[in-house]
PDB file of N, CA and C in Angstrom:
ATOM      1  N   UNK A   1       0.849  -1.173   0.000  1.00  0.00           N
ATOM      2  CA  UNK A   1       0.000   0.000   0.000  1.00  0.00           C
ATOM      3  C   UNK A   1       0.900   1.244   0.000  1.00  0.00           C
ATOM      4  N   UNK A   2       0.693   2.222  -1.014  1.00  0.00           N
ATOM      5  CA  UNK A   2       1.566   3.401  -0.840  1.00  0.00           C
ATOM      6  C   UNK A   2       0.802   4.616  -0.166  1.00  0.00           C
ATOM      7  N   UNK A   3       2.129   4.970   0.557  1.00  0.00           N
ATOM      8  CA  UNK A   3       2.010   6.017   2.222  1.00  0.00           C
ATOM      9  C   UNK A   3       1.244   7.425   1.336  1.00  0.00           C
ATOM     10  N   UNK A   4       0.431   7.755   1.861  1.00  0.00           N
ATOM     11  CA  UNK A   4       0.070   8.628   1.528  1.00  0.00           C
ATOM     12  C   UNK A   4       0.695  10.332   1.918  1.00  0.00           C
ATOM     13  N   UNK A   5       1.019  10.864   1.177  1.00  0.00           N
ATOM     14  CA  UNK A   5       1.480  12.187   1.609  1.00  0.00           C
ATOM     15  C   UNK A   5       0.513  13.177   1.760  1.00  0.00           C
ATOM     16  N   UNK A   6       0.996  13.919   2.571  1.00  0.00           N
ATOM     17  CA  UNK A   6      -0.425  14.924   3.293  1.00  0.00           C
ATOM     18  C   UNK A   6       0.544  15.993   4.018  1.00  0.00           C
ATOM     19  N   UNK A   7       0.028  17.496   3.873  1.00  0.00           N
ATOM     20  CA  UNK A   7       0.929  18.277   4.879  1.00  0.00           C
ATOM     21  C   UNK A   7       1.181  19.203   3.891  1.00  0.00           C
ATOM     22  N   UNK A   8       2.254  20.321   4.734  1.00  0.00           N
ATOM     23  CA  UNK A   8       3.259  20.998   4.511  1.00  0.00           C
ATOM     24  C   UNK A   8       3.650  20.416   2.868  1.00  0.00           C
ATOM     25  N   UNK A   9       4.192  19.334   3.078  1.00  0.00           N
ATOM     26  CA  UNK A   9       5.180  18.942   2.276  1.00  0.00           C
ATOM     27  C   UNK A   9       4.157  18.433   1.019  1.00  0.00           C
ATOM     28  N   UNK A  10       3.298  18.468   1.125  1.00  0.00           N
ATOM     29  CA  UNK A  10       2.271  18.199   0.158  1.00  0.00           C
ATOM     30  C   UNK A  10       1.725  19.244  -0.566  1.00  0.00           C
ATOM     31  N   UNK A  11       1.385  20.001   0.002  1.00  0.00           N
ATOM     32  CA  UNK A  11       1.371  21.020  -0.375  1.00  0.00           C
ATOM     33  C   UNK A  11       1.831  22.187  -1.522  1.00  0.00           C
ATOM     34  N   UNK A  12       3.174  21.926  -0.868  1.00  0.00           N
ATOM     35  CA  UNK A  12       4.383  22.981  -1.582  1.00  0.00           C
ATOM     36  C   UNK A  12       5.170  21.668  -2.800  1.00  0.00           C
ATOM     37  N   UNK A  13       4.662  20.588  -3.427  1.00  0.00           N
ATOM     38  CA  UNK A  13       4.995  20.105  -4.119  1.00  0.00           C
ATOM     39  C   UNK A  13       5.673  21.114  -6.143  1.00  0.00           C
ATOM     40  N   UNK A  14       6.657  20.508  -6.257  1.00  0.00           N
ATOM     41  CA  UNK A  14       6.785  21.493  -7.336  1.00  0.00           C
ATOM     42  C   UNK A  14       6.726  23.151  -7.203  1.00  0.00           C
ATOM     43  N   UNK A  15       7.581  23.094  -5.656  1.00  0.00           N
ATOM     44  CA  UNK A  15       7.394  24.994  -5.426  1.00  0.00           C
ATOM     45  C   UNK A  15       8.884  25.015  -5.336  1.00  0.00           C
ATOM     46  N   UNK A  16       9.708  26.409  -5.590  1.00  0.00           N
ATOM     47  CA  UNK A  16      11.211  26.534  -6.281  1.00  0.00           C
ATOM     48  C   UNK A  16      11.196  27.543  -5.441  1.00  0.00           C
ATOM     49  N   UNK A  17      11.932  28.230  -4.664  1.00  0.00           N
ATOM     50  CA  UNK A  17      12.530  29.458  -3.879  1.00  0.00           C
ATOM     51  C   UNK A  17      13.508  29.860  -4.572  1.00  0.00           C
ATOM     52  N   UNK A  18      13.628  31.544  -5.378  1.00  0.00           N
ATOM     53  CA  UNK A  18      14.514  31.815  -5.252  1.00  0.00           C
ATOM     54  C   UNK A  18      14.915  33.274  -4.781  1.00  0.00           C
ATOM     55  N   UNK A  19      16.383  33.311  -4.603  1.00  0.00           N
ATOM     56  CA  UNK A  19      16.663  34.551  -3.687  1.00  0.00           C
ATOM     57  C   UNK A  19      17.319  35.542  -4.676  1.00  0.00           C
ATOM     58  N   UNK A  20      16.474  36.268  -5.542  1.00  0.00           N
ATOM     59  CA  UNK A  20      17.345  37.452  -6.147  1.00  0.00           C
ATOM     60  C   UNK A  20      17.768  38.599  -5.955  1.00  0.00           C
ATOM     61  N   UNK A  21      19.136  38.136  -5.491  1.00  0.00           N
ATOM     62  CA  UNK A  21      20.011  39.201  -4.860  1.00  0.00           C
ATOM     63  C   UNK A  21      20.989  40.301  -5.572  1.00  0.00           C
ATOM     64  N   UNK A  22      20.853  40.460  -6.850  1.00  0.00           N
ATOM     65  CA  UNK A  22      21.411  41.472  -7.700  1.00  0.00           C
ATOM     66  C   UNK A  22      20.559  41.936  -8.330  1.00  0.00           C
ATOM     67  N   UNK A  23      19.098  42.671  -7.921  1.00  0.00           N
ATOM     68  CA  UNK A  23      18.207  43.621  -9.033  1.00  0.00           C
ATOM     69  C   UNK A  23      18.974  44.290  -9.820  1.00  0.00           C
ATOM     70  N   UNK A  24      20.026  45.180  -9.295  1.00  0.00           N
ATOM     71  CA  UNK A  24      20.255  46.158 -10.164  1.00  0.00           C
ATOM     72  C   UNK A  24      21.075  45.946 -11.326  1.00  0.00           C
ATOM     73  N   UNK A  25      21.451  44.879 -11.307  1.00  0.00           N
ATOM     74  CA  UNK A  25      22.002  44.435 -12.213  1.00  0.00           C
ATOM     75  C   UNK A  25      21.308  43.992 -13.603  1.00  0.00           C
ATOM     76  N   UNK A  26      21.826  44.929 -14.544  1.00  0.00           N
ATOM     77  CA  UNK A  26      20.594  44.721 -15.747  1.00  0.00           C
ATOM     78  C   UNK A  26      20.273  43.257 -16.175  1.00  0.00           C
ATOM     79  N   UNK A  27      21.737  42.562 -16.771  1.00  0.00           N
ATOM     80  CA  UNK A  27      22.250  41.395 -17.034  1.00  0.00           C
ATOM     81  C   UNK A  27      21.351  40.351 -16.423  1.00  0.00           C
ATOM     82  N   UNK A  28      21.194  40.492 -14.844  1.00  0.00           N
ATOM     83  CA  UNK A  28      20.781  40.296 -13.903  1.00  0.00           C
ATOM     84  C   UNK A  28      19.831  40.082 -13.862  1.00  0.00           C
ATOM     85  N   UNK A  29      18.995  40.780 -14.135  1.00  0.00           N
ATOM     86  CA  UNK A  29      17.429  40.856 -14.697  1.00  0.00           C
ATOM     87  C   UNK A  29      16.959  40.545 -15.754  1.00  0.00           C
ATOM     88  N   UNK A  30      17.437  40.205 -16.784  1.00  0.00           N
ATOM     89  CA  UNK A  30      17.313  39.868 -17.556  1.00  0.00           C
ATOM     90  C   UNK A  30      17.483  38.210 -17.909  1.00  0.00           C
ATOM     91  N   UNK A  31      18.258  37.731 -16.773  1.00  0.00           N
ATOM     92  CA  UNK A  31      18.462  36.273 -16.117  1.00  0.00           C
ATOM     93  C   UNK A  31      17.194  35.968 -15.476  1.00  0.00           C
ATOM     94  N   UNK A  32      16.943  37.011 -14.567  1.00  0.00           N
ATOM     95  CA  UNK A  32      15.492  36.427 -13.688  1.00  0.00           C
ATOM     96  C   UNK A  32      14.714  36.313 -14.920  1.00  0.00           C
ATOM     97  N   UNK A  33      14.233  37.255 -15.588  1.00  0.00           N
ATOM     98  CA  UNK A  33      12.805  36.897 -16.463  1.00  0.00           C
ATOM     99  C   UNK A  33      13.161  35.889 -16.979  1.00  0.00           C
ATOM    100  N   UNK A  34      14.100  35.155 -17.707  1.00  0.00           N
ATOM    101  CA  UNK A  34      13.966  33.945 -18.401  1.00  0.00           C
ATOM    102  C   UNK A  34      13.990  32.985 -17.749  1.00  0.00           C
ATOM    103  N   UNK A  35      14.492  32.951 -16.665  1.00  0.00           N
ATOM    104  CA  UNK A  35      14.386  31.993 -15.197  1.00  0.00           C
ATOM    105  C   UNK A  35      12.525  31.975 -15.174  1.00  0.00           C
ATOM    106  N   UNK A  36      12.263  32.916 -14.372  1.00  0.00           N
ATOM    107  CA  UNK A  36      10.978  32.313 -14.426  1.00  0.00           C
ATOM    108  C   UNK A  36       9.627  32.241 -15.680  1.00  0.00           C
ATOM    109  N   UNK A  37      10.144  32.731 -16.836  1.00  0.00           N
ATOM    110  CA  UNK A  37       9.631  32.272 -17.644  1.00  0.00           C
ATOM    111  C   UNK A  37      10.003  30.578 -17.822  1.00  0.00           C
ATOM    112  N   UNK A  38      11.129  30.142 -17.479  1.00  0.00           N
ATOM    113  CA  UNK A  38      11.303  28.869 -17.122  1.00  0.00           C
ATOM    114  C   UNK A  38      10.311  27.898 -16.918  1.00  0.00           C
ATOM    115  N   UNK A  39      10.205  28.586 -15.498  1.00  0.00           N
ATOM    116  CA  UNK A  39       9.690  28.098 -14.042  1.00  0.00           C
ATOM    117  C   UNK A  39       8.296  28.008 -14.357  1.00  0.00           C
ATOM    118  N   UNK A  40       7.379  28.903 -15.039  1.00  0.00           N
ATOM    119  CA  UNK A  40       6.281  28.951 -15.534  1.00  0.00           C
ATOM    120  C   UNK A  40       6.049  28.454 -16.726  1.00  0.00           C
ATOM    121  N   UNK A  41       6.707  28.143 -17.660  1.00  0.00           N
ATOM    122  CA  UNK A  41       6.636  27.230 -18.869  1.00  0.00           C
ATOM    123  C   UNK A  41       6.822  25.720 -18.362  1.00  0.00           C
ATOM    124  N   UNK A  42       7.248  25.191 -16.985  1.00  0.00           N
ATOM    125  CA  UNK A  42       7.560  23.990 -16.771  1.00  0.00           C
ATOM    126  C   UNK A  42       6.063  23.279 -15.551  1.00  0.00           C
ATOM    127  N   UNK A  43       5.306  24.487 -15.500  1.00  0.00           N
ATOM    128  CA  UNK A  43       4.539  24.653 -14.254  1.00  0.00           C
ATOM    129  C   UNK A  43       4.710  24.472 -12.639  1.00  0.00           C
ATOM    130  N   UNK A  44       5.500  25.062 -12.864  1.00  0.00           N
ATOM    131  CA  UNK A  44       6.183  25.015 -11.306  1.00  0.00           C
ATOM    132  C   UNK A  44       5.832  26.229 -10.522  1.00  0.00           C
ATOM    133  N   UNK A  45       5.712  26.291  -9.671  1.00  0.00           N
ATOM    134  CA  UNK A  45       5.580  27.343  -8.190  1.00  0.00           C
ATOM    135  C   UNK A  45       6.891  27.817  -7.719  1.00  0.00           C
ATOM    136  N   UNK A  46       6.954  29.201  -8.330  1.00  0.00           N
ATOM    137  CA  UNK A  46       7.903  29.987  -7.939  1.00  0.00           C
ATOM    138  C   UNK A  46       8.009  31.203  -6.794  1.00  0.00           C
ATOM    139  N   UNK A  47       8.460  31.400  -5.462  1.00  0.00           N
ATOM    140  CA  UNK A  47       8.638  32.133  -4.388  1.00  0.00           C
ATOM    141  C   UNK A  47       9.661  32.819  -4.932  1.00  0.00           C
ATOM    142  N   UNK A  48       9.824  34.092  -5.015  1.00  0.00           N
ATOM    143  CA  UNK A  48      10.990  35.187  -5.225  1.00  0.00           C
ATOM    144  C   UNK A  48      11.436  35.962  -3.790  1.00  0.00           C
ATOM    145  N   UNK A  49      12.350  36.123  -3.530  1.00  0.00           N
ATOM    146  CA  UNK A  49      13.077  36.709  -2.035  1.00  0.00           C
ATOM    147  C   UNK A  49      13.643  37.852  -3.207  1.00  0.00           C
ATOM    148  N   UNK A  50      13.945  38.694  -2.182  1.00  0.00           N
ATOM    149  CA  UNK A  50      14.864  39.890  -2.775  1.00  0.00           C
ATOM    150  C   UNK A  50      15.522  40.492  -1.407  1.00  0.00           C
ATOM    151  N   UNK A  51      16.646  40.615  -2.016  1.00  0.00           N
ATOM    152  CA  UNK A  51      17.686  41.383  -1.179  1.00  0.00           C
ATOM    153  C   UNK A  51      17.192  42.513  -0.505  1.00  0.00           C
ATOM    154  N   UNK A  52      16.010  43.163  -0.401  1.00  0.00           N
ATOM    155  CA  UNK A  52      15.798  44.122   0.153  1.00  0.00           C
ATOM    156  C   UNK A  52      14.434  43.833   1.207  1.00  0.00           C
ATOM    157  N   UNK A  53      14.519  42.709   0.949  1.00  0.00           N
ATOM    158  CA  UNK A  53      13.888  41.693   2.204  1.00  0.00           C
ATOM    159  C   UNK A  53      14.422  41.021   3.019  1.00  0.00           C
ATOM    160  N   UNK A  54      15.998  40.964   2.918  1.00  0.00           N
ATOM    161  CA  UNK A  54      16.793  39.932   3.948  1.00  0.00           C
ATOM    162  C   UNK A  54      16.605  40.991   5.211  1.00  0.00           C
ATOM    163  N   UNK A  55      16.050  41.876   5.615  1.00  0.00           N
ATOM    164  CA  UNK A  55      15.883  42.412   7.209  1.00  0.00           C
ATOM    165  C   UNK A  55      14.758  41.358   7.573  1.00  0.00           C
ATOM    166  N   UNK A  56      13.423  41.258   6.870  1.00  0.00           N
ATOM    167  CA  UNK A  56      12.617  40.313   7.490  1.00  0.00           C
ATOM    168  C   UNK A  56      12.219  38.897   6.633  1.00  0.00           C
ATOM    169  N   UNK A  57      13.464  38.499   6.206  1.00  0.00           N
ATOM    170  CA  UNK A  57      13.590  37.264   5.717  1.00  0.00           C
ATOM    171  C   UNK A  57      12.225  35.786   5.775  1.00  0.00           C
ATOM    172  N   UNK A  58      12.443  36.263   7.306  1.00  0.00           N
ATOM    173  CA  UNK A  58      11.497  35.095   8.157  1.00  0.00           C
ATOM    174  C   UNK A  58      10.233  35.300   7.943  1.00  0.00           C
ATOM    175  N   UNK A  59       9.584  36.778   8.285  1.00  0.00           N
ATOM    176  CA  UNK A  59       8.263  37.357   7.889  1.00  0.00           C
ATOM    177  C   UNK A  59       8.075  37.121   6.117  1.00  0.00           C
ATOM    178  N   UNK A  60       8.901  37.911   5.443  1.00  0.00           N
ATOM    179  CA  UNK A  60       8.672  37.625   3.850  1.00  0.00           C
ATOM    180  C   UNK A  60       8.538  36.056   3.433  1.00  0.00           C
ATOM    181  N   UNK A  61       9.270  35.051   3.469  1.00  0.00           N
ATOM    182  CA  UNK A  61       9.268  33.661   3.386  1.00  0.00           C
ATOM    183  C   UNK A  61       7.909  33.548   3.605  1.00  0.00           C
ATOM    184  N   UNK A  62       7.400  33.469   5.025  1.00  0.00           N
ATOM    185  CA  UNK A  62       6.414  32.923   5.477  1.00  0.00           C
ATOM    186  C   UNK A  62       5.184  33.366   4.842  1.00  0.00           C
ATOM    187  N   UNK A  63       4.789  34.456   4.899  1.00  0.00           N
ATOM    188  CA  UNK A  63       3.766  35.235   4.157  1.00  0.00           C
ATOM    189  C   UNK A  63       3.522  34.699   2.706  1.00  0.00           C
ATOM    190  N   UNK A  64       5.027  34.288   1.898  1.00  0.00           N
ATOM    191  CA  UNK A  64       4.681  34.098   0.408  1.00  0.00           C
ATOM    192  C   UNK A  64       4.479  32.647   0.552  1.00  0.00           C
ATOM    193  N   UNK A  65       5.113  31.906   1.151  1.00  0.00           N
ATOM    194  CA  UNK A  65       4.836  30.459   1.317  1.00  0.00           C
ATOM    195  C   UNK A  65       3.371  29.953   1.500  1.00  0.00           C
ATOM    196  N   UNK A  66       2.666  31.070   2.344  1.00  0.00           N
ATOM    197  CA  UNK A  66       1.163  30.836   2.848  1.00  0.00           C
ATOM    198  C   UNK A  66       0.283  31.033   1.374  1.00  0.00           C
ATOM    199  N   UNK A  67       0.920  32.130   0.583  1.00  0.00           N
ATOM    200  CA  UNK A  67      -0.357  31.754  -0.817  1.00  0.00           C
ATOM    201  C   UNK A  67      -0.209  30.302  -1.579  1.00  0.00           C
ATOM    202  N   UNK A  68       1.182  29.026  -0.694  1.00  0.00           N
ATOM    203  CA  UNK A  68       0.826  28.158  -1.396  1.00  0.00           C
ATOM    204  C   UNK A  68       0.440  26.677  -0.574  1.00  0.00           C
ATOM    205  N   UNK A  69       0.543  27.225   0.690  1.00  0.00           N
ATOM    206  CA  UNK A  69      -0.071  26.048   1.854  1.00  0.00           C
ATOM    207  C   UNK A  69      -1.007  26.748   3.055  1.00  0.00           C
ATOM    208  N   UNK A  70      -1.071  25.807   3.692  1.00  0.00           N
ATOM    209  CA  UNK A  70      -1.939  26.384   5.055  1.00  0.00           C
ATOM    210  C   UNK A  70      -0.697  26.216   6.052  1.00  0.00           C
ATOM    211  N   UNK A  71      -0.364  27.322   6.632  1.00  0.00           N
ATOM    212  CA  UNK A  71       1.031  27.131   7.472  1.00  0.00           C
ATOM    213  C   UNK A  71       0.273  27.524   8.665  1.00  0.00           C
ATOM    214  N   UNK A  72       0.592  27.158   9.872  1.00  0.00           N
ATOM    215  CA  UNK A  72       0.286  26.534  11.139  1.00  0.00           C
ATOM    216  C   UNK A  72       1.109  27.783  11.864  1.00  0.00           C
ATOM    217  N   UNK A  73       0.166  28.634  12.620  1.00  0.00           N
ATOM    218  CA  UNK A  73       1.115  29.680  13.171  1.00  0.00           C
ATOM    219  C   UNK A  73       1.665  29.525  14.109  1.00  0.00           C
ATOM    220  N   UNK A  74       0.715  28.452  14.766  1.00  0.00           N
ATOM    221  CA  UNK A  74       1.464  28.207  16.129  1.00  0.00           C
ATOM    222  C   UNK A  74       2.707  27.261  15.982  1.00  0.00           C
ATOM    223  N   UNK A  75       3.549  27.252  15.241  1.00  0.00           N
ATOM    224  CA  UNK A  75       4.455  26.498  15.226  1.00  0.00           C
ATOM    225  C   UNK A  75       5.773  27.410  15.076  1.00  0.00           C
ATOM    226  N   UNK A  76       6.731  27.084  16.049  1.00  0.00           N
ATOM    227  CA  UNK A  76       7.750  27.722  16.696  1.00  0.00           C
ATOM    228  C   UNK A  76       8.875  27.565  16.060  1.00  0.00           C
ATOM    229  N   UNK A  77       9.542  29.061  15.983  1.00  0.00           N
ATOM    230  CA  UNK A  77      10.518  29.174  14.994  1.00  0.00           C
ATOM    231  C   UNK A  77      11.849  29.366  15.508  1.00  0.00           C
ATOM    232  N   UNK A  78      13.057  29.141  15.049  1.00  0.00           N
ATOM    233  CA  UNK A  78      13.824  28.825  15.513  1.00  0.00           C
ATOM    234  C   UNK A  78      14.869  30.559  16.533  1.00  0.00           C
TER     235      UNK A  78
END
């Protein structure tokens, strides 16, 4: 009988994080759009971080993660 998956981890199946940390960089940007034109031509779930979010890293993560699961608030962070 195969285990059924359920959760978190079920959830966020086919979801990609990434952290783009050189906006200003034209080159740069021009990398992201074809990246996630990628990411969206392959149907995948893409989370974007930006460098001008690493002050609330933890808050930003969480917030974008929630448009793709039900995240559990009461659960304690490190």
């Amino acid at each position: 009988m195969a285990r059924q998956r359920r959760g978190l981890l079920h959830d966020l199946d086919d979801l990609y994080v990434e952290y783009w940390g050189m906006e200003g960089n034209l080159d740069y940007q021009i990398g992201m759009l074809e990246k996630r034109k990628l990411y969206q031509q392959a149907g995948k779930k893409l989370v974007s971080l930006y460098a001008r979010e690493k002050p609330r890293l933890r808050e930003a993560l969480r917030g974008k993660l929630a448009r793709f699961a039900k995240l559990d608030d009461r659960a304690p962070g490190p």
